[in-house]
Protein backbone atom coordinates (compact mmCIF):
# COMPACT_ATOMS: atom_id res chain seq x y z
CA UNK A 1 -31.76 147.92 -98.53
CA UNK A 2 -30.34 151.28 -97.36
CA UNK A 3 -30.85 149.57 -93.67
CA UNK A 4 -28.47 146.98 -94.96
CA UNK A 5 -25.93 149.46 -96.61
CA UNK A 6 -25.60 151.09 -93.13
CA UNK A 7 -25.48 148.08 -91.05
CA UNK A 8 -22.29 146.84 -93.04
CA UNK A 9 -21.08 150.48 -92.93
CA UNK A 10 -20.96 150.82 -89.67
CA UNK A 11 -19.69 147.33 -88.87
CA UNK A 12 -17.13 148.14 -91.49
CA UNK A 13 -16.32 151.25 -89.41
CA UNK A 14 -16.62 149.75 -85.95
CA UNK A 15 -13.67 147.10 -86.96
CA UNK A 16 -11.35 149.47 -88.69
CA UNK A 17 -11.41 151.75 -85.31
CA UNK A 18 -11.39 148.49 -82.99
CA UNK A 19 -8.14 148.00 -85.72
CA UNK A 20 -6.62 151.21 -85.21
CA UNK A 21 -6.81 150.95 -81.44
CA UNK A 22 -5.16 147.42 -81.17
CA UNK A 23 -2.58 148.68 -83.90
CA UNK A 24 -1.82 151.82 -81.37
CA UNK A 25 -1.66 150.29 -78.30
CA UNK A 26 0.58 147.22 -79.44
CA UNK A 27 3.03 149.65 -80.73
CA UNK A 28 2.61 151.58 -77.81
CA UNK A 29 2.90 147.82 -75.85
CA UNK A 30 6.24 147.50 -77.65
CA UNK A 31 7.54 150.36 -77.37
CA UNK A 32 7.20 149.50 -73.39
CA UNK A 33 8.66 146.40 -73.44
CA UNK A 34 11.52 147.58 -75.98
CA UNK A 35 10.65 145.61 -78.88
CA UNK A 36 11.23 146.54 -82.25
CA UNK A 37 9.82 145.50 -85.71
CA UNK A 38 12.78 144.34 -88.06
CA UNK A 39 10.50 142.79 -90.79
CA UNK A 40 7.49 144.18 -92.58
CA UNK A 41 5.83 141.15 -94.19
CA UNK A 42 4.72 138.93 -91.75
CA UNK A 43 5.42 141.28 -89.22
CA UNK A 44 8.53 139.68 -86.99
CA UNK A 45 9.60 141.30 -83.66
CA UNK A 46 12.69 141.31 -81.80
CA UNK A 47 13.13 141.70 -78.47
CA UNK A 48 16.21 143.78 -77.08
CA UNK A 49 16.37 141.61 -73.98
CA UNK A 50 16.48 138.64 -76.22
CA UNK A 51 19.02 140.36 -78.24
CA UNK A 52 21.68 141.49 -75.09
CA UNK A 53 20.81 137.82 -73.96
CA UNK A 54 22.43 137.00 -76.76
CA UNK A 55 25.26 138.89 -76.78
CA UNK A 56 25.84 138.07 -73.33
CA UNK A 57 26.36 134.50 -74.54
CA UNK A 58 28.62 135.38 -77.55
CA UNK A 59 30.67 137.66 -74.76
CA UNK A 60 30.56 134.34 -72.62
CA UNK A 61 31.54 132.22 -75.34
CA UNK A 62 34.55 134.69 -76.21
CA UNK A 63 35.64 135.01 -72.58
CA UNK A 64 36.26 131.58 -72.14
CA UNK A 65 37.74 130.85 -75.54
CA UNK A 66 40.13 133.49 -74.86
CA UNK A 67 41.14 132.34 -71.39
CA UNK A 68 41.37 128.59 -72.94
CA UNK A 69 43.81 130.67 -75.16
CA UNK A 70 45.72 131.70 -72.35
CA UNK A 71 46.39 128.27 -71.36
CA UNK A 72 47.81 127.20 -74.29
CA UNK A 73 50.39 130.20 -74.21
CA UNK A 74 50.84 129.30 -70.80
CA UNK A 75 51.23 125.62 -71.59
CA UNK A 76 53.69 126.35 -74.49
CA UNK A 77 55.98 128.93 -72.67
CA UNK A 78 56.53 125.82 -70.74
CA UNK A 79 57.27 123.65 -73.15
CA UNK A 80 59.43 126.12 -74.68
CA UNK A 81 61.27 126.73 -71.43
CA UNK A 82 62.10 122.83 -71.46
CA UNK A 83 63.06 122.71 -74.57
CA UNK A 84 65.65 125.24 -73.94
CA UNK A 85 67.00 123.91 -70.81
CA UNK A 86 66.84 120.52 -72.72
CA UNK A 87 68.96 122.23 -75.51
CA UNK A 88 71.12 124.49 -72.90
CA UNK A 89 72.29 120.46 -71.94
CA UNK A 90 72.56 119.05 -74.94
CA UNK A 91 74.57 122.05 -76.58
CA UNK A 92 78.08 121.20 -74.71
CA UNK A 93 77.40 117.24 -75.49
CA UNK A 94 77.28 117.95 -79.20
CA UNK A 95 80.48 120.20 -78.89
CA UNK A 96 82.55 117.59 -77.04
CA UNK A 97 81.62 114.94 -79.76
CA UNK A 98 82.05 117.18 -82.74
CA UNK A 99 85.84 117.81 -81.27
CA UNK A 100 85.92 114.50 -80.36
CA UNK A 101 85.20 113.81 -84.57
CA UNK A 102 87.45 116.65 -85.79
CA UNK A 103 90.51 114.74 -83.52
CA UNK A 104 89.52 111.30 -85.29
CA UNK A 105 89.42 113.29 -88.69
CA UNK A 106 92.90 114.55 -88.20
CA UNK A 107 94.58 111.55 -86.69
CA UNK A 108 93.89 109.55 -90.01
């Protein structure tokens, strides 16, 4: 019986030191490789190259929506510019016929 008691004793202490060495070095593992724990339940990792992957990709995404939103300024100055040549033309047409319907109004 006491044979027993120290069997299970020392197999009971022989896994919670074989524990506390895989605990140490896998922090020690993580610390290495920059990892950090974010959640203590199930215990989830995140990686820091994973996470300036990421923002790499949300810096990519915003790069090119903002030069797509260049573009469109570019493309609308444009359009604006036309428009105001198109009314700079147009402006002395409409004057001539407004005169043209003030004359009629005042010859009847």
């Amino acid at each position: 019986m006491v044979f027993s008691v120290r069997v299970v004793l020392i197999s009971l202490a022989l896994v919670l030191v074989l524990g506390a060495i895989f605990v140490g070095v896998s922090i020690v593992y993580r610390m290495y490789r920059r990892e950090f724990i974010y959640k203590l339940g199930w215990v989830e990792v995140s990686v820091a190259a994973t996470a300036a992957r990421d923002a790499r990709a949300v810096e990519e995404r915003y790069q090119r929506m903002l030069s797509e939103a260049r573009e469109r300024v570019v493309q609308m100055e444009a359009r604006a510019e036309r428009a105001a040549a198109s009314l700079d033309e147009i402006t002395p047409e409409r004057d001539r016929l407004r005169e043209k319907l003030a004359k009629r109004g005042r010859a009847r």
